[in-house]
N, C-alpha and C. Protein backbone atom coordinates (compact mmCIF):
# COMPACT_ATOMS: atom_id res chain seq x y z
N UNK A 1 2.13 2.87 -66.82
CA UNK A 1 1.96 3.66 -68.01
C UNK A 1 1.62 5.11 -67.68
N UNK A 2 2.21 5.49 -66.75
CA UNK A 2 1.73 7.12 -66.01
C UNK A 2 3.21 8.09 -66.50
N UNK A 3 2.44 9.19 -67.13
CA UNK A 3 3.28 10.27 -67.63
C UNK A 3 3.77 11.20 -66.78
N UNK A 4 3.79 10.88 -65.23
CA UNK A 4 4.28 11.13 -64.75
C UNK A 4 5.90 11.05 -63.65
N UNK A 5 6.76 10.94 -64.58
CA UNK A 5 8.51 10.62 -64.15
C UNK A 5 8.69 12.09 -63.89
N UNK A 6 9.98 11.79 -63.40
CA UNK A 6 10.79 12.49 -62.85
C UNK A 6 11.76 12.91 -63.79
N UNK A 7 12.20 14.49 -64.34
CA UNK A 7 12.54 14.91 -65.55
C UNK A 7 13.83 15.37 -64.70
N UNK A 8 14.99 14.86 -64.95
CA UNK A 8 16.62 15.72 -64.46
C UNK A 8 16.85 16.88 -64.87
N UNK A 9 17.61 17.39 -65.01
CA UNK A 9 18.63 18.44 -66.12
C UNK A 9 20.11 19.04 -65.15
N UNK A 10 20.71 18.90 -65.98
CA UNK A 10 22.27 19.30 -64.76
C UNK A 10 22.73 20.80 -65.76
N UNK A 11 22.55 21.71 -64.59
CA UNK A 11 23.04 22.48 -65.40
C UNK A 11 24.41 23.26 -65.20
N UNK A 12 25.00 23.65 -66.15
CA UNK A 12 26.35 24.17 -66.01
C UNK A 12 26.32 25.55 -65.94
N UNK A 13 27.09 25.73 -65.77
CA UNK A 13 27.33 27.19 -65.78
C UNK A 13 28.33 27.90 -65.94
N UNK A 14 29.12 28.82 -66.97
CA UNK A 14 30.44 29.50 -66.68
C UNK A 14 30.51 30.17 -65.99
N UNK A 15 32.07 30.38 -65.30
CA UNK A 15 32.24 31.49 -64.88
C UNK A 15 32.04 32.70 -65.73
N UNK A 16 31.92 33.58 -64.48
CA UNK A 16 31.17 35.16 -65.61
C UNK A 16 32.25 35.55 -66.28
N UNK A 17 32.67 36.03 -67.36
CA UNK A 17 33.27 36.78 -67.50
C UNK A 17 33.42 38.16 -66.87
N UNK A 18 35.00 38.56 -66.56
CA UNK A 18 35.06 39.82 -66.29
C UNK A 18 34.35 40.87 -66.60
N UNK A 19 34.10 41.75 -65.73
CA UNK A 19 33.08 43.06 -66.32
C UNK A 19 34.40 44.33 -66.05
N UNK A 20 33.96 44.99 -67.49
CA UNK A 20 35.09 46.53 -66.96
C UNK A 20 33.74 47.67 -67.55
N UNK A 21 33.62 48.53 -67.10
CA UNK A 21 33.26 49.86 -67.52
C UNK A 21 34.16 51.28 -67.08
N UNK A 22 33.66 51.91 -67.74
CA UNK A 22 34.80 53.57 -67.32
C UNK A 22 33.27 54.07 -66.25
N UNK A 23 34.14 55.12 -66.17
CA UNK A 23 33.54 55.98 -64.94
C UNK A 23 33.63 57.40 -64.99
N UNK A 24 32.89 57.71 -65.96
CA UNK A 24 33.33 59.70 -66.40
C UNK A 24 33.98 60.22 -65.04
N UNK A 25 33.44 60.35 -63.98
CA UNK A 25 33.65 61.05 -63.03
C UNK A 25 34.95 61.15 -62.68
N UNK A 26 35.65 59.76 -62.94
CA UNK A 26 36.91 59.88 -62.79
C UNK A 26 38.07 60.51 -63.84
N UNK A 27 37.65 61.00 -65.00
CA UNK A 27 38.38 61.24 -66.39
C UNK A 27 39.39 62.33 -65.77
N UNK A 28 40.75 62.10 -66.68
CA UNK A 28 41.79 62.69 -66.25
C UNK A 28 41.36 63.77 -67.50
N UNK A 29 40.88 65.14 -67.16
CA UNK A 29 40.61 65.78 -68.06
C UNK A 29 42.12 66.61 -68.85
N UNK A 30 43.08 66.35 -68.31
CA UNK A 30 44.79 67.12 -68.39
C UNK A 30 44.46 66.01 -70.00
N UNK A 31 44.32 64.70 -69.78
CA UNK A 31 45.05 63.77 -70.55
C UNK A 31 44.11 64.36 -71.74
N UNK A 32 42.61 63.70 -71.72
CA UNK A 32 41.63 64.26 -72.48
C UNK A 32 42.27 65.39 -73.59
N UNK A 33 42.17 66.85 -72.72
CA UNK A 33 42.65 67.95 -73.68
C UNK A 33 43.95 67.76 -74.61
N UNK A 34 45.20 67.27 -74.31
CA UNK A 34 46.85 66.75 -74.49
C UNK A 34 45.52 65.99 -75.96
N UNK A 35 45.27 64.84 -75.59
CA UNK A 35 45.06 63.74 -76.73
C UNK A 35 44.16 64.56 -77.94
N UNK A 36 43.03 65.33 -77.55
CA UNK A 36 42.42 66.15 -78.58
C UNK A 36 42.82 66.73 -79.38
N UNK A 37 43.96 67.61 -78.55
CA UNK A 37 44.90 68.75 -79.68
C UNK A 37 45.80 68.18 -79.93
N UNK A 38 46.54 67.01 -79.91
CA UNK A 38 47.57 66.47 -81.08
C UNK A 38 46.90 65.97 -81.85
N UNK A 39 44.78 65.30 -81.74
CA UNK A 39 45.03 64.74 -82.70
C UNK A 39 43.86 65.63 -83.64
N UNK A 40 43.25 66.40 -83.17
CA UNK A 40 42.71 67.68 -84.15
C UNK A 40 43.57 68.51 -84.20
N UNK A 41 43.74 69.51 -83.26
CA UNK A 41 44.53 70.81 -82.84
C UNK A 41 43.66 71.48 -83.52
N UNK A 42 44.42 72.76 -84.19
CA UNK A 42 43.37 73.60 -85.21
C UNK A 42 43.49 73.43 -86.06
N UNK A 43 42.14 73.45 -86.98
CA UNK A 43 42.30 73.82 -88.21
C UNK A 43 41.37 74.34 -89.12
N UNK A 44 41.53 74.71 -90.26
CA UNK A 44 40.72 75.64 -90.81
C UNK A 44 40.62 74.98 -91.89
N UNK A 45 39.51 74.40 -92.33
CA UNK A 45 39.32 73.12 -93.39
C UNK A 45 38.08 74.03 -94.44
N UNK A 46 38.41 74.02 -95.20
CA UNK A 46 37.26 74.63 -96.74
C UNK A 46 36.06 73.60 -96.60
N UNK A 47 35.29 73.58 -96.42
CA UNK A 47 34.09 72.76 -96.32
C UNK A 47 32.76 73.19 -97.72
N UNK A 48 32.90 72.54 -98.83
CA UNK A 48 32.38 72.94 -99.96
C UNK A 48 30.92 71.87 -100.17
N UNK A 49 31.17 70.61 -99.68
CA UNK A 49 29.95 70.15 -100.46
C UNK A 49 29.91 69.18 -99.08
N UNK A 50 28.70 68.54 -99.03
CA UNK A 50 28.38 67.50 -97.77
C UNK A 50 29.11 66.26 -97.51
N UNK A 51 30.07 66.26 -98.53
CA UNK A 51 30.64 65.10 -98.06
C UNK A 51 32.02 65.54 -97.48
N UNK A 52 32.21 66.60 -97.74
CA UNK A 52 33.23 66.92 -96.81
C UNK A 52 32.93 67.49 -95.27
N UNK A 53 31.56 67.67 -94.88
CA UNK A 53 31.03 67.85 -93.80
C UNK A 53 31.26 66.83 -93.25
N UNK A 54 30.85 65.39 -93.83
CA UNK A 54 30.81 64.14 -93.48
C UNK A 54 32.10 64.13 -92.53
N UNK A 55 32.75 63.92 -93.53
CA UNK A 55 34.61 63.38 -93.47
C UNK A 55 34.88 63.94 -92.18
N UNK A 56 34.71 65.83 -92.31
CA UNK A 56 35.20 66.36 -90.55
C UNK A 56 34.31 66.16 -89.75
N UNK A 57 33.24 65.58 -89.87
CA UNK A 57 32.62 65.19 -88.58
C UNK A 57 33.09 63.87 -87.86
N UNK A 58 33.17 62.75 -88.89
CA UNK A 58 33.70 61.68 -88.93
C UNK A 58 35.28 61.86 -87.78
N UNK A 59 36.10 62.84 -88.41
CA UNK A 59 37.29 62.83 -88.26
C UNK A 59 37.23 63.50 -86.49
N UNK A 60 36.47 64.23 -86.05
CA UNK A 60 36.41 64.78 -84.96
C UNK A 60 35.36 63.99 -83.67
N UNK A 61 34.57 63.04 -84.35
CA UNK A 61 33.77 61.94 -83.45
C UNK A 61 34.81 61.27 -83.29
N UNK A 62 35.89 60.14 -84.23
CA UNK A 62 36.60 59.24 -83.92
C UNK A 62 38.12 60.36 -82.80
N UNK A 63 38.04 61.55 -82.92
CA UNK A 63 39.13 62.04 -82.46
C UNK A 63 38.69 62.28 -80.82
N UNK A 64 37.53 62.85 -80.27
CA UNK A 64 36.88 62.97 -79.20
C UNK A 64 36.52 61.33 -78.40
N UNK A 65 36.44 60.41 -79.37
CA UNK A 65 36.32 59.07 -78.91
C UNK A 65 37.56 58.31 -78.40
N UNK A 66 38.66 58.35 -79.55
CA UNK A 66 39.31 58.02 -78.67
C UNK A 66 40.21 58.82 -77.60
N UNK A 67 40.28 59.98 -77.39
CA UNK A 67 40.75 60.83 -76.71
C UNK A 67 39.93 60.62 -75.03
N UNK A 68 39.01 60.24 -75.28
CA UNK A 68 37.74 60.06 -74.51
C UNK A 68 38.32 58.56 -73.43
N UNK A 69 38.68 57.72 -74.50
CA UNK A 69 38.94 55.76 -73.78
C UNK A 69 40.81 56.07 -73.23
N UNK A 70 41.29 56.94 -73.91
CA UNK A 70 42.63 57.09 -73.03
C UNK A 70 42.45 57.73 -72.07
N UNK A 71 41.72 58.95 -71.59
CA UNK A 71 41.62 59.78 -71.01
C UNK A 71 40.50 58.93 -69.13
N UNK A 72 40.01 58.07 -69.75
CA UNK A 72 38.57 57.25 -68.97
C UNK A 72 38.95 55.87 -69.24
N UNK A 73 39.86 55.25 -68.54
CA UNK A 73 40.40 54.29 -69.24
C UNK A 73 38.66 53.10 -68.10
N UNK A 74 39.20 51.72 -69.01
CA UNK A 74 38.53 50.68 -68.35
C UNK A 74 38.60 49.99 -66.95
N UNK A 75 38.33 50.17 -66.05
CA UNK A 75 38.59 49.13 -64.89
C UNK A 75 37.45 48.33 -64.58
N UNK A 76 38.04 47.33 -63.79
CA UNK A 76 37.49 46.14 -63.77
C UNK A 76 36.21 46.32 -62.35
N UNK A 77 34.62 45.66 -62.52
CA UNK A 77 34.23 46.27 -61.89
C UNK A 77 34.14 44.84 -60.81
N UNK A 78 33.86 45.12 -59.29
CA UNK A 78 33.72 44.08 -58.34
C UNK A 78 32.56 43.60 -58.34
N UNK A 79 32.86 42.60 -57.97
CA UNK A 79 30.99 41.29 -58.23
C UNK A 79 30.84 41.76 -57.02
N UNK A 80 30.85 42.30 -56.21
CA UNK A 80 29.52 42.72 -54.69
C UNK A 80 28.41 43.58 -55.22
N UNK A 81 28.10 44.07 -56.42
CA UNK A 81 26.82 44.06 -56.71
C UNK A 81 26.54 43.59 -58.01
N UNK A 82 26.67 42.26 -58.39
CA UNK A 82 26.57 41.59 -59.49
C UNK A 82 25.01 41.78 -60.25
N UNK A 83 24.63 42.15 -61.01
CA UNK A 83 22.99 41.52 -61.93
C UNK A 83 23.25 40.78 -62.68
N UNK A 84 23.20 39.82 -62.73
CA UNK A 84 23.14 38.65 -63.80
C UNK A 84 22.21 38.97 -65.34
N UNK A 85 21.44 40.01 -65.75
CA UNK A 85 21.43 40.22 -66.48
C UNK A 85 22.49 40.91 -67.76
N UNK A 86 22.39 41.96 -66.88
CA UNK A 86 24.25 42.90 -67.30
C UNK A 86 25.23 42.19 -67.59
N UNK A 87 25.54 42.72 -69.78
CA UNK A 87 26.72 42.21 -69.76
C UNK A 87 27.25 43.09 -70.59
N UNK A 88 28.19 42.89 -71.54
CA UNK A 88 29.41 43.83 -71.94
C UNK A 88 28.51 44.47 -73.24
N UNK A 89 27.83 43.60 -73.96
CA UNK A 89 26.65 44.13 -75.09
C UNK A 89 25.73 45.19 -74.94
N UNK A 90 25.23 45.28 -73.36
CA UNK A 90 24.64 46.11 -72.79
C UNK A 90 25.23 47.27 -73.23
């Protein structure tokens, strides 16, 4: 009647998923500039009340962003220095 047994557990484990991050250092800045000015270029926009501040700010974050992921694209990074904490949410 001793509460002391022997407790198992099998544990599994997935494989990790792939890890990708960019790497500023490497940014093709040619591509960068090309993607910015087709997709702002210039312009001269009347800016009257705050929600049109909104809109071109809006319009020039999403334009610098993605100009930014073509320009810095993703590669895949090598498990020789893996942390098992680090993941894509990070």
């Amino acid at each position: 009647m001793s509460d002391h047994r022997r407790i198992y557990f099998l544990l599994e484990q997935e494989k990790p998923a792939s890890r990708y991050c960019r790497n500023p250092r490497h940014t093709n800045w040619e591509v960068f500039d090309k993607e910015l000015s087709q997709s702002i270029g210039l312009w001269i926009s009347r800016v009257k009340t705050p929600a049109d501040i909104e809109r071109e700010l809006t319009r020039v974050n999403s334009a610098l962003i993605n100009a930014y992921e073509k320009a810095c694209p993703l590669h895949k990074v090598s498990g020789r220095h893996h942390v098992p904490w680090w993941n894509n949410e990070l």
